[in-house]
PDB file of N, CA and C in Angstrom:
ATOM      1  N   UNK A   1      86.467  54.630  12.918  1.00  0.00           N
ATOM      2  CA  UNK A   1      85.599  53.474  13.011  1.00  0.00           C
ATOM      3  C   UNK A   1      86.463  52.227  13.014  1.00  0.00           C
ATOM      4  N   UNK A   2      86.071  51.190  13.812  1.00  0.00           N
ATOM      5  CA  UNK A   2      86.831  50.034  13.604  1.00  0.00           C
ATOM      6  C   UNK A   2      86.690  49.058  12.698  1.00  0.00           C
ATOM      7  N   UNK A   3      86.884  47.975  12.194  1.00  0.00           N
ATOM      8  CA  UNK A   3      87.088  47.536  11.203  1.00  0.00           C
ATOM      9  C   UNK A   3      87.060  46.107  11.474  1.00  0.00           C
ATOM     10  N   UNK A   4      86.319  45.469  10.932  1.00  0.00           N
ATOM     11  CA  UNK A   4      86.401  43.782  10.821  1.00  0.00           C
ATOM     12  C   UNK A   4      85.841  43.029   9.781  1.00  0.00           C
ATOM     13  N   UNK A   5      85.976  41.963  10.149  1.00  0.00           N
ATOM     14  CA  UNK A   5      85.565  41.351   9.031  1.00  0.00           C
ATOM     15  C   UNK A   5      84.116  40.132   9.811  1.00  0.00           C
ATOM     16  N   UNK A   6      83.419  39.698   8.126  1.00  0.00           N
ATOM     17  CA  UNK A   6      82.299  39.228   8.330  1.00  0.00           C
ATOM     18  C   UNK A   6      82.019  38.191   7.541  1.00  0.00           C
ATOM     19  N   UNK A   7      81.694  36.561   7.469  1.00  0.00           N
ATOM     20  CA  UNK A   7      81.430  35.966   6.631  1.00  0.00           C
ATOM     21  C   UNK A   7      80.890  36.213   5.214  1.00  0.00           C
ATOM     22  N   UNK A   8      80.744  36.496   4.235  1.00  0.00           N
ATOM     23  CA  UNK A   8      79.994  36.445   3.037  1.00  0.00           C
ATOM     24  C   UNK A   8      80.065  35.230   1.725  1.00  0.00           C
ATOM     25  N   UNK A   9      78.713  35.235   1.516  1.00  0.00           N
ATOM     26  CA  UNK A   9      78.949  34.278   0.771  1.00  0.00           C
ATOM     27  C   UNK A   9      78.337  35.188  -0.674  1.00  0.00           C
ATOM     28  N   UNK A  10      78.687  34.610  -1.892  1.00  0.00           N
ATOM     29  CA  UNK A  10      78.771  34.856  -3.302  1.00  0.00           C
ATOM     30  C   UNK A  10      78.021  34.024  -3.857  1.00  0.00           C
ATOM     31  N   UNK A  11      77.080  34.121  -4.930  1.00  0.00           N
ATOM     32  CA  UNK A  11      76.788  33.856  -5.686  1.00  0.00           C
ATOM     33  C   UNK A  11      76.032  33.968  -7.101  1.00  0.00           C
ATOM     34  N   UNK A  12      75.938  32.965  -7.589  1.00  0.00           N
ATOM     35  CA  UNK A  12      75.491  33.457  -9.300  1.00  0.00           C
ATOM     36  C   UNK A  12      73.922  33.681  -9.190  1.00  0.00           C
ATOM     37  N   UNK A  13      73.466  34.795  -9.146  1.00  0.00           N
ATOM     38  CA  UNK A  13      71.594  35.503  -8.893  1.00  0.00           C
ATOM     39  C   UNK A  13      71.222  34.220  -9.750  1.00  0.00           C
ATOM     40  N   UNK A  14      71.463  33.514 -10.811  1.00  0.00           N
ATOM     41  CA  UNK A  14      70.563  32.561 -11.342  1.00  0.00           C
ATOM     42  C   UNK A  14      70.756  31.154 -11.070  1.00  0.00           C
ATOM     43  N   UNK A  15      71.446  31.057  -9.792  1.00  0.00           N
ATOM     44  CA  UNK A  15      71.383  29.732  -9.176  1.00  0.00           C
ATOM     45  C   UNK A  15      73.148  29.203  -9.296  1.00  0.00           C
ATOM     46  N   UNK A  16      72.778  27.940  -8.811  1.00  0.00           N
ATOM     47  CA  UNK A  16      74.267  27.043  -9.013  1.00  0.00           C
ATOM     48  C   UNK A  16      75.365  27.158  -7.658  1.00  0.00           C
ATOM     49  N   UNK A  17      76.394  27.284  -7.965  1.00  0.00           N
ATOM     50  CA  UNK A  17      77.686  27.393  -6.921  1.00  0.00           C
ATOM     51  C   UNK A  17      77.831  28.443  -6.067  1.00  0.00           C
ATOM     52  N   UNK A  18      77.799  28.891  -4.906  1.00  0.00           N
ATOM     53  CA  UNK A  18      78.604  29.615  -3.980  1.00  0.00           C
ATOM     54  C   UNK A  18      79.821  29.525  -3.316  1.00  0.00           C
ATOM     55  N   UNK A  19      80.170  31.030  -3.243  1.00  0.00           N
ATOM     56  CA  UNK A  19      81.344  30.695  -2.652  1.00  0.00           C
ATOM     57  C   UNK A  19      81.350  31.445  -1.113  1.00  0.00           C
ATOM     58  N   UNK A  20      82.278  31.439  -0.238  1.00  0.00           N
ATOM     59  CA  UNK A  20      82.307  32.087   0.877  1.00  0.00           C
ATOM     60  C   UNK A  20      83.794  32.683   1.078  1.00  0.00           C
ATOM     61  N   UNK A  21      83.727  34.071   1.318  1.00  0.00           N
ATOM     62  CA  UNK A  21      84.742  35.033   1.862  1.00  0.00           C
ATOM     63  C   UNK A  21      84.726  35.425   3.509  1.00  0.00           C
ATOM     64  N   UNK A  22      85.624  35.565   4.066  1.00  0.00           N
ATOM     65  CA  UNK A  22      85.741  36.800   5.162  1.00  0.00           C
ATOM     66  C   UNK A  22      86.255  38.109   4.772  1.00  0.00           C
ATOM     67  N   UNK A  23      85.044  38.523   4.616  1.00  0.00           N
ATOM     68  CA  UNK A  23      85.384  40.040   4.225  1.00  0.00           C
ATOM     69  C   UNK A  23      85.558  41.136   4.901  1.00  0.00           C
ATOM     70  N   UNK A  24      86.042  42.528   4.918  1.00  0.00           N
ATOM     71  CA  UNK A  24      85.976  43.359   5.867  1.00  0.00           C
ATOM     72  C   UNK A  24      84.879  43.941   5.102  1.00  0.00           C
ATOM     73  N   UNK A  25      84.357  44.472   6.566  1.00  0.00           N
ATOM     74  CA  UNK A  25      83.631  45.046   6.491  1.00  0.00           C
ATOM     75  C   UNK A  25      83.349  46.932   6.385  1.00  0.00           C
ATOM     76  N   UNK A  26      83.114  47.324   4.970  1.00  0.00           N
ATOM     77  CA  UNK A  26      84.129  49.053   4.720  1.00  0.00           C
ATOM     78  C   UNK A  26      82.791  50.029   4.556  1.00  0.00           C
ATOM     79  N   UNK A  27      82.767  50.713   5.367  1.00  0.00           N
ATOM     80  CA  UNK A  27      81.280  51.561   5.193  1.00  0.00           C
ATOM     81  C   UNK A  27      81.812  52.598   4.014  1.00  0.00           C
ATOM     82  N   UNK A  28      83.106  52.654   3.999  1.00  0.00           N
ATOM     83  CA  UNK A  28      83.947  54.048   3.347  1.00  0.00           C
ATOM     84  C   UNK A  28      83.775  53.387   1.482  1.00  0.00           C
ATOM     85  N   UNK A  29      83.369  51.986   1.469  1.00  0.00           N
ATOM     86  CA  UNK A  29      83.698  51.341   0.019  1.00  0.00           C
ATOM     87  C   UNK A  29      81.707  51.557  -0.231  1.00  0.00           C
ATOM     88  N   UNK A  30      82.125  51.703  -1.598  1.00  0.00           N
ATOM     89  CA  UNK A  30      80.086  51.836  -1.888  1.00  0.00           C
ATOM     90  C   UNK A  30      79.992  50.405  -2.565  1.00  0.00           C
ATOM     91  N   UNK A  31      81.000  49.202  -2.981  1.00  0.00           N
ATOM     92  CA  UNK A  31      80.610  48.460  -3.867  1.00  0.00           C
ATOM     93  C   UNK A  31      81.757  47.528  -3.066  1.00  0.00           C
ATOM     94  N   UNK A  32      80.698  46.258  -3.407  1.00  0.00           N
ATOM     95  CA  UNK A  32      81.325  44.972  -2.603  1.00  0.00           C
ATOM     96  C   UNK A  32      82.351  44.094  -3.250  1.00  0.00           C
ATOM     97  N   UNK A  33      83.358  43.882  -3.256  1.00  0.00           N
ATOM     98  CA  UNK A  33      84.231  43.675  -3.912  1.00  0.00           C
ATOM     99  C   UNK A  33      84.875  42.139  -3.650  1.00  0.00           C
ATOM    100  N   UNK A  34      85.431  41.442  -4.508  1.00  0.00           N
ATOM    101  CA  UNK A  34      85.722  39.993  -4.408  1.00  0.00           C
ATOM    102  C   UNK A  34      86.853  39.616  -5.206  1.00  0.00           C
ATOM    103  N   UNK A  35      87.965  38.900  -5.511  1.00  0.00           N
ATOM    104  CA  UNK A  35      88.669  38.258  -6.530  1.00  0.00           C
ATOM    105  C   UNK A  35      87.689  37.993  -7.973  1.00  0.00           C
ATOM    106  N   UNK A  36      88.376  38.631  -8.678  1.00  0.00           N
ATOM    107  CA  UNK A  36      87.768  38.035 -10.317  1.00  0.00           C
ATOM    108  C   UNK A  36      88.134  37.015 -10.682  1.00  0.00           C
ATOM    109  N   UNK A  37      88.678  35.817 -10.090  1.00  0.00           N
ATOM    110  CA  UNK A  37      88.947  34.487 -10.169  1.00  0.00           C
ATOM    111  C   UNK A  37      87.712  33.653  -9.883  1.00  0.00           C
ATOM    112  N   UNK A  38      87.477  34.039  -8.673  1.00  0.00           N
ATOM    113  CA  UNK A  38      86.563  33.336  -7.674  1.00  0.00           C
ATOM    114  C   UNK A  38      85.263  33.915  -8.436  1.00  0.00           C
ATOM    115  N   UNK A  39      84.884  34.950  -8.841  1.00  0.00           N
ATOM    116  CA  UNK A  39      83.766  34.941  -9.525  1.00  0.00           C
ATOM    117  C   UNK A  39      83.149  34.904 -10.694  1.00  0.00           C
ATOM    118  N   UNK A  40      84.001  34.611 -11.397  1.00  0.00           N
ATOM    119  CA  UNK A  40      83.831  34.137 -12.687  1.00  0.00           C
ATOM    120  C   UNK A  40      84.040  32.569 -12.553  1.00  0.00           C
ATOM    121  N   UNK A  41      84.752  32.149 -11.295  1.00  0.00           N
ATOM    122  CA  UNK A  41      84.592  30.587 -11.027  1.00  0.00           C
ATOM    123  C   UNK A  41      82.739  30.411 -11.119  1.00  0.00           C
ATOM    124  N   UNK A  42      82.118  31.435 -10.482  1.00  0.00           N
ATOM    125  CA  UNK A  42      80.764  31.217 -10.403  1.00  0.00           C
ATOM    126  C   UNK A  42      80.051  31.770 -11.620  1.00  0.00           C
ATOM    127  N   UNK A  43      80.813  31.469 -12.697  1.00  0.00           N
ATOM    128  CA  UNK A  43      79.709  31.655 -13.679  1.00  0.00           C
ATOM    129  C   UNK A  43      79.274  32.921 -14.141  1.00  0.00           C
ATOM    130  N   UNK A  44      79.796  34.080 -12.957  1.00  0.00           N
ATOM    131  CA  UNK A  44      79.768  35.286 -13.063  1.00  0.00           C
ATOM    132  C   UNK A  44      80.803  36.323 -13.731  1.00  0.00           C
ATOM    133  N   UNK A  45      80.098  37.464 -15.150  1.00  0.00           N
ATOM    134  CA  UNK A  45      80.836  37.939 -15.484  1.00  0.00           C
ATOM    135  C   UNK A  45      80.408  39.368 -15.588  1.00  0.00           C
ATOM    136  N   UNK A  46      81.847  40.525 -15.383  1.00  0.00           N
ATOM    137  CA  UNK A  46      81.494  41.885 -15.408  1.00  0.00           C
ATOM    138  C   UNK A  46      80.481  42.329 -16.689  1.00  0.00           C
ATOM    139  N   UNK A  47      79.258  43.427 -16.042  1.00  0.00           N
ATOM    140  CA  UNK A  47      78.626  43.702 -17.446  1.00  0.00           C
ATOM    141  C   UNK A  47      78.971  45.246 -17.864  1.00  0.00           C
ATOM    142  N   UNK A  48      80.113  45.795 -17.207  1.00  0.00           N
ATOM    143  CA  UNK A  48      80.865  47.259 -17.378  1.00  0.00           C
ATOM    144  C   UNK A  48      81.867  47.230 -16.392  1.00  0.00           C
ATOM    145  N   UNK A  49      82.403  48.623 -17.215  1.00  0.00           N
ATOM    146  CA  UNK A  49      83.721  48.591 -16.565  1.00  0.00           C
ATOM    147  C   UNK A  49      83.613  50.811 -15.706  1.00  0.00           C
ATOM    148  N   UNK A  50      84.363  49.770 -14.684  1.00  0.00           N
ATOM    149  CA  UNK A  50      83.922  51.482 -13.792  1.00  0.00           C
ATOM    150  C   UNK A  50      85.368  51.999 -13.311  1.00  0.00           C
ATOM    151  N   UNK A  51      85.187  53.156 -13.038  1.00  0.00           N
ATOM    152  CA  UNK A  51      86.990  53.627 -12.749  1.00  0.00           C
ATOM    153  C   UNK A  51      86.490  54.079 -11.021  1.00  0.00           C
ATOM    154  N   UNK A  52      87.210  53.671 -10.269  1.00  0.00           N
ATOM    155  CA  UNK A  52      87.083  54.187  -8.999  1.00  0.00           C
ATOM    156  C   UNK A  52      88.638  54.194  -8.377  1.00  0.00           C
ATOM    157  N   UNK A  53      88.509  55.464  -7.169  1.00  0.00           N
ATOM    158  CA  UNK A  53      89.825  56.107  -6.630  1.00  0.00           C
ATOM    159  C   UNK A  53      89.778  55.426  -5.863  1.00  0.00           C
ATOM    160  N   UNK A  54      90.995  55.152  -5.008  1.00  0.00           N
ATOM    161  CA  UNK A  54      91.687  54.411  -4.148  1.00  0.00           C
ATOM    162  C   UNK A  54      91.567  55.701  -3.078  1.00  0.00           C
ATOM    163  N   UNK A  55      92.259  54.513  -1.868  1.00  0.00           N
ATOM    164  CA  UNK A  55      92.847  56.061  -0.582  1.00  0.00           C
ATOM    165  C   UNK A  55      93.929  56.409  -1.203  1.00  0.00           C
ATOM    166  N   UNK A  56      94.555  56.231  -1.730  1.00  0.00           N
ATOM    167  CA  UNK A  56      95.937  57.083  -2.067  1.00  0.00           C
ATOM    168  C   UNK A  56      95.791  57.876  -3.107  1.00  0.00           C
ATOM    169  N   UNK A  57      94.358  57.765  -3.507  1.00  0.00           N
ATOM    170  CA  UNK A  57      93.857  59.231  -4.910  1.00  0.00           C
ATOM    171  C   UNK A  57      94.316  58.586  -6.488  1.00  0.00           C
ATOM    172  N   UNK A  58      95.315  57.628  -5.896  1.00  0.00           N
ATOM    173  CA  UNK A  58      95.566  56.707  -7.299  1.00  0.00           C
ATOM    174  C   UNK A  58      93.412  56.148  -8.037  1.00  0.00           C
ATOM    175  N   UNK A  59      93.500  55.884  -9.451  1.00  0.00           N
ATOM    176  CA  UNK A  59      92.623  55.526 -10.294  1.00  0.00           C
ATOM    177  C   UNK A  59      93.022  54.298 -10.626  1.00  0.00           C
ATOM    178  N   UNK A  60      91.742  53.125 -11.081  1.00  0.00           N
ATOM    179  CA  UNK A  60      91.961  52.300 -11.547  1.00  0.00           C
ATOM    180  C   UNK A  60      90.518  51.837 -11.994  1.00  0.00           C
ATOM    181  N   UNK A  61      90.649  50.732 -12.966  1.00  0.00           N
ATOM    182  CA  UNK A  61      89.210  50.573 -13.399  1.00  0.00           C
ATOM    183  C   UNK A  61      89.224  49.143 -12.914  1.00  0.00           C
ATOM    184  N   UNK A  62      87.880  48.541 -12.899  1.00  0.00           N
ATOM    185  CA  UNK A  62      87.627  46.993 -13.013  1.00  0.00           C
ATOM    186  C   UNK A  62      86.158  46.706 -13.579  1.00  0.00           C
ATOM    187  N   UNK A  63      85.919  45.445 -13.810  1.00  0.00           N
ATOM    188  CA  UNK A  63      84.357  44.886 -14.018  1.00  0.00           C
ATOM    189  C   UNK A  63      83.696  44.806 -12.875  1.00  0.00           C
ATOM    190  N   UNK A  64      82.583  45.383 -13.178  1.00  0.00           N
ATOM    191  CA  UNK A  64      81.336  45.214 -12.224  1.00  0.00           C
ATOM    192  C   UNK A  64      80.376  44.525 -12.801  1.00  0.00           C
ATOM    193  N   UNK A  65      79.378  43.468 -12.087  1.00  0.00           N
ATOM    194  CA  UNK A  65      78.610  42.682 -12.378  1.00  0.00           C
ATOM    195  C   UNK A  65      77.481  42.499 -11.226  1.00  0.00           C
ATOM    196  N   UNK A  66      76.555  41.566 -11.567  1.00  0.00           N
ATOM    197  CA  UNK A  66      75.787  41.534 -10.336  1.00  0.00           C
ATOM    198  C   UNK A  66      75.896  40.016  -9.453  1.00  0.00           C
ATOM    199  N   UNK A  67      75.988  39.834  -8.538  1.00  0.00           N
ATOM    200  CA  UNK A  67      76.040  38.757  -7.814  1.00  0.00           C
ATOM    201  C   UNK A  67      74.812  38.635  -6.912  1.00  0.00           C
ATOM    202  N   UNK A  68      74.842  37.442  -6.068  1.00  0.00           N
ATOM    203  CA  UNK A  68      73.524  37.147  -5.042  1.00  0.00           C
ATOM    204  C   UNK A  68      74.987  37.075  -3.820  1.00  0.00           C
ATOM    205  N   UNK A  69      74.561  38.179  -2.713  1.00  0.00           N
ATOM    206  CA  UNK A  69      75.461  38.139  -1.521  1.00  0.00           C
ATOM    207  C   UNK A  69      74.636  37.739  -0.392  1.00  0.00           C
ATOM    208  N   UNK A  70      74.718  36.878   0.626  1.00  0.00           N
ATOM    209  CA  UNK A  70      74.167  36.283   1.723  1.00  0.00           C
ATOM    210  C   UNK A  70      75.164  36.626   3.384  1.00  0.00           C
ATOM    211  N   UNK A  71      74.510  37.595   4.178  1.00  0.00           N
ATOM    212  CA  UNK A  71      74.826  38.089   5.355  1.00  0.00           C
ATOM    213  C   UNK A  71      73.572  37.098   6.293  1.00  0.00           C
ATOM    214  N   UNK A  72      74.582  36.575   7.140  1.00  0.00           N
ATOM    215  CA  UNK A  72      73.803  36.412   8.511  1.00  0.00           C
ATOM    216  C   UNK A  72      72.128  35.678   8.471  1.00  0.00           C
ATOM    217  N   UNK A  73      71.966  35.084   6.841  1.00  0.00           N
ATOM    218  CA  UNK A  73      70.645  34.672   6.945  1.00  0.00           C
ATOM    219  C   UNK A  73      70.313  35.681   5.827  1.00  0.00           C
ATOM    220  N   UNK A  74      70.612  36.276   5.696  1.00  0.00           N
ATOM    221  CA  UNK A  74      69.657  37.371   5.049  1.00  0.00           C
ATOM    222  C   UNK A  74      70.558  37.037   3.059  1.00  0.00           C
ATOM    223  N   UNK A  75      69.719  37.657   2.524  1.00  0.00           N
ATOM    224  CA  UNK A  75      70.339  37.391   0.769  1.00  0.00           C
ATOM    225  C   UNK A  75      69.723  38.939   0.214  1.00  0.00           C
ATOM    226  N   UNK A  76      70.254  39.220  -0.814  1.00  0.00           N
ATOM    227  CA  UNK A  76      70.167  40.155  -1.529  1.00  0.00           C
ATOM    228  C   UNK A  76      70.981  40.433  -2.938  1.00  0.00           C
ATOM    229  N   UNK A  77      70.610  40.585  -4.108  1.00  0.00           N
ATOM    230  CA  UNK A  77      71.398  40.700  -5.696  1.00  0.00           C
ATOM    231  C   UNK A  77      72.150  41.953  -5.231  1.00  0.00           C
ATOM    232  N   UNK A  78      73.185  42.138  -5.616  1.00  0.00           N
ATOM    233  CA  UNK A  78      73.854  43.243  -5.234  1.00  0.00           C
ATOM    234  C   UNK A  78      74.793  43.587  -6.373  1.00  0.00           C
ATOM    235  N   UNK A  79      75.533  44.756  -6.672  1.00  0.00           N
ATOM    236  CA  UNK A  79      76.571  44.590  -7.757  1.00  0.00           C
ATOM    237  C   UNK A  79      78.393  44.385  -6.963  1.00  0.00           C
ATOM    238  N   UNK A  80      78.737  43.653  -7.765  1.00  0.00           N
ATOM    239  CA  UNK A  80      80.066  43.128  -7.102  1.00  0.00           C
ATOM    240  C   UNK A  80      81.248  43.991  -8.427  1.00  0.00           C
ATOM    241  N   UNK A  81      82.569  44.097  -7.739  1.00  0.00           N
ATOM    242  CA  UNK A  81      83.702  44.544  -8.218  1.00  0.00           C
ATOM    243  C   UNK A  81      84.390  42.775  -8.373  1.00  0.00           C
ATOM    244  N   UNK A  82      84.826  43.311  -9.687  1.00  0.00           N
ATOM    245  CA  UNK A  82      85.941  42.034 -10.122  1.00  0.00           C
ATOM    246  C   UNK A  82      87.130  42.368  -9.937  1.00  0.00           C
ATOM    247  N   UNK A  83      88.090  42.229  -8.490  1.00  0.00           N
ATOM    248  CA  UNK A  83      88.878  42.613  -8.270  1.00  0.00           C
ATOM    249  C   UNK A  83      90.091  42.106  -8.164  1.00  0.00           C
ATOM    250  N   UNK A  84      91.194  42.544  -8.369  1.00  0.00           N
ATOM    251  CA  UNK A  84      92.527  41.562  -8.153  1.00  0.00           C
ATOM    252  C   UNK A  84      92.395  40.226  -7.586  1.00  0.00           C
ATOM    253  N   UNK A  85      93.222  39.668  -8.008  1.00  0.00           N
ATOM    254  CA  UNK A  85      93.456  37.598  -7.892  1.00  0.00           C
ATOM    255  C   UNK A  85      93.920  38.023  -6.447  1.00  0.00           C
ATOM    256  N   UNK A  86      94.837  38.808  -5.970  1.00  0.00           N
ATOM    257  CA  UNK A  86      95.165  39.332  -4.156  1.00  0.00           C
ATOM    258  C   UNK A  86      94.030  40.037  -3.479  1.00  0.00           C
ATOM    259  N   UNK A  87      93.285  40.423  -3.838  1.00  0.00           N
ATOM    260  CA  UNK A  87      92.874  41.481  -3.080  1.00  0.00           C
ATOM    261  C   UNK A  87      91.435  40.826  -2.023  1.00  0.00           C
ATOM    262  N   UNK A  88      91.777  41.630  -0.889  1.00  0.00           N
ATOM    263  CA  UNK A  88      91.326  41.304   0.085  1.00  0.00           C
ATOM    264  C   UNK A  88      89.694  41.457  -0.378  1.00  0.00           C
ATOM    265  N   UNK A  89      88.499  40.294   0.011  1.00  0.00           N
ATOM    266  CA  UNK A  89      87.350  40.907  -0.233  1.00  0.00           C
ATOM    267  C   UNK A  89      87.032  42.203   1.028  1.00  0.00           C
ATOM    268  N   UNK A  90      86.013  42.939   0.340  1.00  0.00           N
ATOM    269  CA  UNK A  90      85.576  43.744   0.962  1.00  0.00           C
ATOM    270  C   UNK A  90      83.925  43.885   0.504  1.00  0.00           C
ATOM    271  N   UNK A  91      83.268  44.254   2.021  1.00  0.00           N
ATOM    272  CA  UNK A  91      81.849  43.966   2.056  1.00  0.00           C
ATOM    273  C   UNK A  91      81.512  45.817   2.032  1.00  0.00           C
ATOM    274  N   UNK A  92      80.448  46.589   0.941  1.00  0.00           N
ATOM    275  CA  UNK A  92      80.475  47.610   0.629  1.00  0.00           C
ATOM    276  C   UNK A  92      79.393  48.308   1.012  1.00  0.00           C
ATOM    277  N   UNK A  93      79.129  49.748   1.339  1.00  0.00           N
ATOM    278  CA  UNK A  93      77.693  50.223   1.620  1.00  0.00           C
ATOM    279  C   UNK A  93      76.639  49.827   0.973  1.00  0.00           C
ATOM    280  N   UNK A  94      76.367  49.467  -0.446  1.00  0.00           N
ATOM    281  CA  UNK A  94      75.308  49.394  -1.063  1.00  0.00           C
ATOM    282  C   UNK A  94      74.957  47.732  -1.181  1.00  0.00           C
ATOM    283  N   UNK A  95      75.582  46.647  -0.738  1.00  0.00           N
ATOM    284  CA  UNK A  95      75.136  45.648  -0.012  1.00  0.00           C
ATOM    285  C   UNK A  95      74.598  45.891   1.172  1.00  0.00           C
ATOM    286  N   UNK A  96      75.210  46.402   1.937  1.00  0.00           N
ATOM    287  CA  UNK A  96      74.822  46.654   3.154  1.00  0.00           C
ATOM    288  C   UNK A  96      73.623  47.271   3.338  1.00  0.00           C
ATOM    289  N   UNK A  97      73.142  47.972   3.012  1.00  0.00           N
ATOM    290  CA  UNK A  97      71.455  48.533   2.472  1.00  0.00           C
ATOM    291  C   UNK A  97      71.060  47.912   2.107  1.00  0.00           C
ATOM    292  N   UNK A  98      70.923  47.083   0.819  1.00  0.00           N
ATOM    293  CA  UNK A  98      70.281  46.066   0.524  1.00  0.00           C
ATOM    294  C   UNK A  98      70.106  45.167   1.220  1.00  0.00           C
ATOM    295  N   UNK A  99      70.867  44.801   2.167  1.00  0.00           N
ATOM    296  CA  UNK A  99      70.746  43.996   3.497  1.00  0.00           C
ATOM    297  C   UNK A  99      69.944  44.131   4.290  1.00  0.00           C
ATOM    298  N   UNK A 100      69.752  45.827   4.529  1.00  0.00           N
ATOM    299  CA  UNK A 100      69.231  46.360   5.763  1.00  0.00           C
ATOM    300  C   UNK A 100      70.127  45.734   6.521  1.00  0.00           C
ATOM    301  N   UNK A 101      71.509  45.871   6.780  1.00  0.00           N
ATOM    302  CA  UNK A 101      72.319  45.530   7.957  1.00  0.00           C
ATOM    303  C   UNK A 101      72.902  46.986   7.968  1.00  0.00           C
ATOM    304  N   UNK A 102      73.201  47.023   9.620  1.00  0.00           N
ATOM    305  CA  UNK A 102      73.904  48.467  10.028  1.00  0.00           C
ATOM    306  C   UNK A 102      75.526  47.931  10.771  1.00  0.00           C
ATOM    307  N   UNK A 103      76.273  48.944  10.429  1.00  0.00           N
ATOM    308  CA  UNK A 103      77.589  48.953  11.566  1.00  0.00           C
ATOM    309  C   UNK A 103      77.506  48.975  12.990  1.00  0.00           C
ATOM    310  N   UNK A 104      77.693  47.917  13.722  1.00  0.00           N
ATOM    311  CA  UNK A 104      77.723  48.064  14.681  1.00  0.00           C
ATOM    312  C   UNK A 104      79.833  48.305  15.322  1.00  0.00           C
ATOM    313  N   UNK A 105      80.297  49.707  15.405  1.00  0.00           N
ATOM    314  CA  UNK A 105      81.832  49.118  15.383  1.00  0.00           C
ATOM    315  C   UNK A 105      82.451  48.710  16.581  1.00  0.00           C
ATOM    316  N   UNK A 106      81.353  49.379  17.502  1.00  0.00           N
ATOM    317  CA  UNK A 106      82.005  49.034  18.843  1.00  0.00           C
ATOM    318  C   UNK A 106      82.066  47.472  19.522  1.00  0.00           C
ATOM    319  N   UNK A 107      80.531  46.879  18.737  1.00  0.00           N
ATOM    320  CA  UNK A 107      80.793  45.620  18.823  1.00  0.00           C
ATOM    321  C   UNK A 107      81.229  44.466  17.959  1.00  0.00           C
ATOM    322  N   UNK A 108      81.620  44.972  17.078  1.00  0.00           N
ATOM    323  CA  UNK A 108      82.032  44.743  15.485  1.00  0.00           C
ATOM    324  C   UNK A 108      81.445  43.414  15.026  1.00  0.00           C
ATOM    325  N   UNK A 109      80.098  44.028  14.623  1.00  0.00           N
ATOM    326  CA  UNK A 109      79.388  43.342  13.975  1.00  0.00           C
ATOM    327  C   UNK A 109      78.214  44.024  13.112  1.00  0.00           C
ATOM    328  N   UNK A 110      77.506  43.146  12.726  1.00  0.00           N
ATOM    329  CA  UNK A 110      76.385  43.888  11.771  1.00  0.00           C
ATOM    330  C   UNK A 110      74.913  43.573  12.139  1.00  0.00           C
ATOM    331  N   UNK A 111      74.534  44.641  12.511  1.00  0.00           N
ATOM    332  CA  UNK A 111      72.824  44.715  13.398  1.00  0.00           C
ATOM    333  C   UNK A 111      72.130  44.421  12.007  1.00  0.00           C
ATOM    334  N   UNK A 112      70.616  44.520  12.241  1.00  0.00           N
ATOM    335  CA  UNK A 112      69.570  44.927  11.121  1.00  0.00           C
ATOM    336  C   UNK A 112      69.395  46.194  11.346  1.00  0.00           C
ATOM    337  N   UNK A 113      68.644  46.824  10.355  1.00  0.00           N
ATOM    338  CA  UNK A 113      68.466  48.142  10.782  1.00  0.00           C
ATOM    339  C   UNK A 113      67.062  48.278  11.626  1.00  0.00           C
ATOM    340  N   UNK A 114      67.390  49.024  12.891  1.00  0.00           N
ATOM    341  CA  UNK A 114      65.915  48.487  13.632  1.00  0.00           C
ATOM    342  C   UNK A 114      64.179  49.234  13.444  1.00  0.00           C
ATOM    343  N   UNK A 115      64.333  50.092  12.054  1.00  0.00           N
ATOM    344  CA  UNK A 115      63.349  50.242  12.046  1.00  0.00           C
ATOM    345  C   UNK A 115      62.718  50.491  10.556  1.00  0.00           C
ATOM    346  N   UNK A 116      61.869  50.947  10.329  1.00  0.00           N
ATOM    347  CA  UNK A 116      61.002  50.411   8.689  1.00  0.00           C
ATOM    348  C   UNK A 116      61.454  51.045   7.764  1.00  0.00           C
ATOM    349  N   UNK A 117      61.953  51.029   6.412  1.00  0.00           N
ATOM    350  CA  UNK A 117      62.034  52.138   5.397  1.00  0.00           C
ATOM    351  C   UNK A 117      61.209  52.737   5.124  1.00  0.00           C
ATOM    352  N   UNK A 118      61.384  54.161   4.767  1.00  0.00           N
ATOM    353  CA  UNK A 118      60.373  54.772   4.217  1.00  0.00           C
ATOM    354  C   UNK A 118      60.199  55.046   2.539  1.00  0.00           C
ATOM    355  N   UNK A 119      59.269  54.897   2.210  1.00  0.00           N
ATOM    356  CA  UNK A 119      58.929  54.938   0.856  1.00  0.00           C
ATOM    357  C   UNK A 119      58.575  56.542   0.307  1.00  0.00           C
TER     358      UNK A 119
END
């Protein structure tokens, strides 16, 4: 699959400051991930701590919290990774559902999903 990146913006679910990333966009990541600088700039802080594997099978833990993420018009509370002061953001499957946005890779971008959920 190809790989790009996509505006996102951050913020605190109970109002106040946003911020904006270009993030890639990782169907392979389940959780949307950001600098723990930048989001605790917003007021935002981890409410647990989760251990997740890397591609290289290496472990590591970080804070997870919840943020308000904004795609293309669209908003949704989502849970965010508090991740390295370097690390590249990355936009994760379970935003992306909450979005109702789909991979588009060939045109590398992000559709809606074009038809209704089922309950």
């Amino acid at each position: 699959m190809g790989m790009f990146n996509v505006p996102i913006r951050i913020s605190n679910p109970n109002g106040g400051d946003e911020t904006e990333f270009d993030a890639l966009v990782d169907s392979g990541a389940f959780l949307t991930m950001a600098p723990e600088p930048a989001l605790r700039g917003l007021g935002l802080a981890p409410t647990r701590t989760v251990e997740f594997e890397l591609a290289d099978g290496s472990v590591v833990s970080y804070g997870v919290g919840e943020a308000r993420a904004a795609i293309n018009g669209l908003s949704v509370t989502t849970q965010v990774v508090f991740g390295p002061d370097d690390v590249e953001p990355v936009i994760g499957a379970y935003t992306l559902e909450g979005l109702r946005l789909a991979i588009d890779p060939v045109n590398e971008v992000l559709m809606p999903v074009p038809r209704r959920p089922r309950l």
